[in-house]
N, C-alpha and C. Protein backbone atom coordinates (compact mmCIF):
# COMPACT_ATOMS: atom_id res chain seq x y z
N UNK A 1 91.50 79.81 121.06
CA UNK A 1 92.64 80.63 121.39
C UNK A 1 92.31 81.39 122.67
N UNK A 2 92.95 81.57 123.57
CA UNK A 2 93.04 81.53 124.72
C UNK A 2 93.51 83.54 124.88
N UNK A 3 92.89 84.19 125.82
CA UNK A 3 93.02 86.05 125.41
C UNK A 3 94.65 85.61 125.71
N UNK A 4 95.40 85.32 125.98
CA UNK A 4 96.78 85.32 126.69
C UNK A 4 97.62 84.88 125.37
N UNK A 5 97.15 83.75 124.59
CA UNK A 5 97.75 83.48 123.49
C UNK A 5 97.33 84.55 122.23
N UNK A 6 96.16 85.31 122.00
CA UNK A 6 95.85 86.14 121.39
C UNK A 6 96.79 87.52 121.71
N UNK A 7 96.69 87.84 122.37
CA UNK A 7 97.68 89.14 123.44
C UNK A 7 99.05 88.38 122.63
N UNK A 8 99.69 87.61 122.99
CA UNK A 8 101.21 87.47 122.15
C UNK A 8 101.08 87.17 121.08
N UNK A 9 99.87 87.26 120.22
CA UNK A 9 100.09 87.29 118.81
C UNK A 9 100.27 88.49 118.46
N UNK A 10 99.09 89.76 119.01
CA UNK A 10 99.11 91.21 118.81
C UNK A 10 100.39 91.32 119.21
N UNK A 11 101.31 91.23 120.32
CA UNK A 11 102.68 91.38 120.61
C UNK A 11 104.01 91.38 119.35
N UNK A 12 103.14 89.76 118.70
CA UNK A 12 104.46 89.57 118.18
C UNK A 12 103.87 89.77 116.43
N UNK A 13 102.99 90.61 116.38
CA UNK A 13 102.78 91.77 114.72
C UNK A 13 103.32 92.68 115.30
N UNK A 14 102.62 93.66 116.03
CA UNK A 14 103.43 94.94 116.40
C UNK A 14 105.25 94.90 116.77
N UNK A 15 105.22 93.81 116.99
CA UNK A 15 107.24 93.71 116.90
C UNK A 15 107.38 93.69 115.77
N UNK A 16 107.01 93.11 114.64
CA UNK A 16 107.46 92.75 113.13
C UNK A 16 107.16 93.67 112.59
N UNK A 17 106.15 94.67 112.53
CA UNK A 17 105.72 95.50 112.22
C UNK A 17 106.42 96.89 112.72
N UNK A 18 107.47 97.01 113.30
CA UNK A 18 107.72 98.48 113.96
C UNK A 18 109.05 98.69 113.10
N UNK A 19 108.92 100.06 113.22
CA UNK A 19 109.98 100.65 112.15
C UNK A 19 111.53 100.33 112.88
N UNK A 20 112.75 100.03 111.89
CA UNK A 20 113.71 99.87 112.77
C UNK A 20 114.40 100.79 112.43
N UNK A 21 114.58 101.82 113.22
CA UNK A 21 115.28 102.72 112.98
C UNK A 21 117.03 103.11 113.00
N UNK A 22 117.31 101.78 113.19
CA UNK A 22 119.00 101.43 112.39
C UNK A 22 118.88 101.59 111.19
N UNK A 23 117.84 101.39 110.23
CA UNK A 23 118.09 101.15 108.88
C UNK A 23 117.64 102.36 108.25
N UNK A 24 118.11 102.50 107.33
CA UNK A 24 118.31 103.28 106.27
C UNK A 24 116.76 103.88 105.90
N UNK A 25 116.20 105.09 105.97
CA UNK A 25 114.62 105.26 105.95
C UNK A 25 114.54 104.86 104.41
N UNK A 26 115.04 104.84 103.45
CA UNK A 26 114.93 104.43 101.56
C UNK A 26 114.91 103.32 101.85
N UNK A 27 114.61 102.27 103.10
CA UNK A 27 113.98 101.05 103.07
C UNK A 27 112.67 100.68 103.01
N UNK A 28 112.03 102.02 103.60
CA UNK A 28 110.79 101.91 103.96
C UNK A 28 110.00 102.74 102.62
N UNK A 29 110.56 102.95 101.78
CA UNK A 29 109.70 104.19 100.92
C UNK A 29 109.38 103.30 100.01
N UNK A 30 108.02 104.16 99.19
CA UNK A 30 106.91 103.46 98.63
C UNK A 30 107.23 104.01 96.96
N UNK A 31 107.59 102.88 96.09
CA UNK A 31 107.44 103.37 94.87
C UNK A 31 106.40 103.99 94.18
N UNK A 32 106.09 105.10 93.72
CA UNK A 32 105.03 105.39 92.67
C UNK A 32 104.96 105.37 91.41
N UNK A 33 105.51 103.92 90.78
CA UNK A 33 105.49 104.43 89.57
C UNK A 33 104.04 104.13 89.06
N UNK A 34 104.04 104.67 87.79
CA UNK A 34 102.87 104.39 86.91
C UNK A 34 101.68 102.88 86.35
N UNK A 35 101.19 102.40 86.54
CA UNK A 35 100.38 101.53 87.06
C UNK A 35 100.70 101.02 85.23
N UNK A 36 101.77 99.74 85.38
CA UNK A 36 101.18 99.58 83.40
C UNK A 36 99.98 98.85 82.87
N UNK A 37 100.00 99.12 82.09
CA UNK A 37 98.61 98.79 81.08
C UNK A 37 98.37 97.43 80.99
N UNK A 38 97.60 97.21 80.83
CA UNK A 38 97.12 95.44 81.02
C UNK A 38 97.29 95.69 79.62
N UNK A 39 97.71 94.15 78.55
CA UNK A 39 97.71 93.72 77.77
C UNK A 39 96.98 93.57 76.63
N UNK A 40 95.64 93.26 77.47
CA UNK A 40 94.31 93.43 76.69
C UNK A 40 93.32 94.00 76.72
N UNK A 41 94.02 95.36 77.71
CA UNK A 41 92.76 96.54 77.84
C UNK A 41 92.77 96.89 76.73
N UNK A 42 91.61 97.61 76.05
CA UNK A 42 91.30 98.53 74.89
C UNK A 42 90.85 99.40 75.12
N UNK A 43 90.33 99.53 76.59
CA UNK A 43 90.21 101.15 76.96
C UNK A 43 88.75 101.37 77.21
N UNK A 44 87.69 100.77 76.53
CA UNK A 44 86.25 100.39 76.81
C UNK A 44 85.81 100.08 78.00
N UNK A 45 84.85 100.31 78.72
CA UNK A 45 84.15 99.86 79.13
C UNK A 45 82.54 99.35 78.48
N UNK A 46 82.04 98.08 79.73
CA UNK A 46 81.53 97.64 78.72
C UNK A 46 79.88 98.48 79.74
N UNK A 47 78.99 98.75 78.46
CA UNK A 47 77.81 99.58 79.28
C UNK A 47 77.14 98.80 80.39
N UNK A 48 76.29 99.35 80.60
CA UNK A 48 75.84 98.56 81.84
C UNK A 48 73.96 98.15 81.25
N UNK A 49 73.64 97.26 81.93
CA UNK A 49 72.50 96.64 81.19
C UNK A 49 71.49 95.84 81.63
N UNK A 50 70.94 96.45 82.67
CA UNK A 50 69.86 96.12 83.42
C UNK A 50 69.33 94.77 83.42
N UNK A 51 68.34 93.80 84.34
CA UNK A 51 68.33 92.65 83.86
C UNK A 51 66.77 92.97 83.79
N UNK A 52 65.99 92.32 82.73
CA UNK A 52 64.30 92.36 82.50
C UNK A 52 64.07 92.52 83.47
N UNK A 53 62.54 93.06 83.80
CA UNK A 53 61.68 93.20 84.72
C UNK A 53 61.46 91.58 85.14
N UNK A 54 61.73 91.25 86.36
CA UNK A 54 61.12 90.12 86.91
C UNK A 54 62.00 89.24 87.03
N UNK A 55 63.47 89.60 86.52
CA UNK A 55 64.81 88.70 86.78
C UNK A 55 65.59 88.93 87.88
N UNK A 56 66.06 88.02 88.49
CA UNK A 56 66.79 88.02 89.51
C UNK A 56 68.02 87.58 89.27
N UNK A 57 69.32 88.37 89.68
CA UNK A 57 70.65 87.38 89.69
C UNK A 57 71.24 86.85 91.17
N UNK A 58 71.73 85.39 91.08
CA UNK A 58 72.45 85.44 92.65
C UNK A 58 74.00 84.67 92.61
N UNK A 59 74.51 84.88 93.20
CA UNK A 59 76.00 83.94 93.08
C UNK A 59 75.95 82.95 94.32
């Protein structure tokens, strides 16, 4: 990608991205409602539990 083709990408987020201020600002507002409960939380956490001396974990 070429800085000139990069430059009209930043161009063309910051266009999509800018507030339009024809519209109605209760377009832009952020609901807060209350986060619901997963299904199969029970509310536990589970402890935490060191691994033996001399174990290693890796992913």
């Amino acid at each position: 990608m070429t800085e000139m083709e990069f430059n009209r990408l930043l161009d063309d987020v910051r266009t999509s991205m800018a507030m339009d201020f024809d519209e109605h600002p209760s377009a832009y507002s952020v609901s807060l409602d209350p986060v619901p409960q997963a299904a199969n939380d029970n509310g536990l956490e589970w402890p935490f539990i060191p691994f033996p001396q001399g174990w290693i974990a890796s992913c």
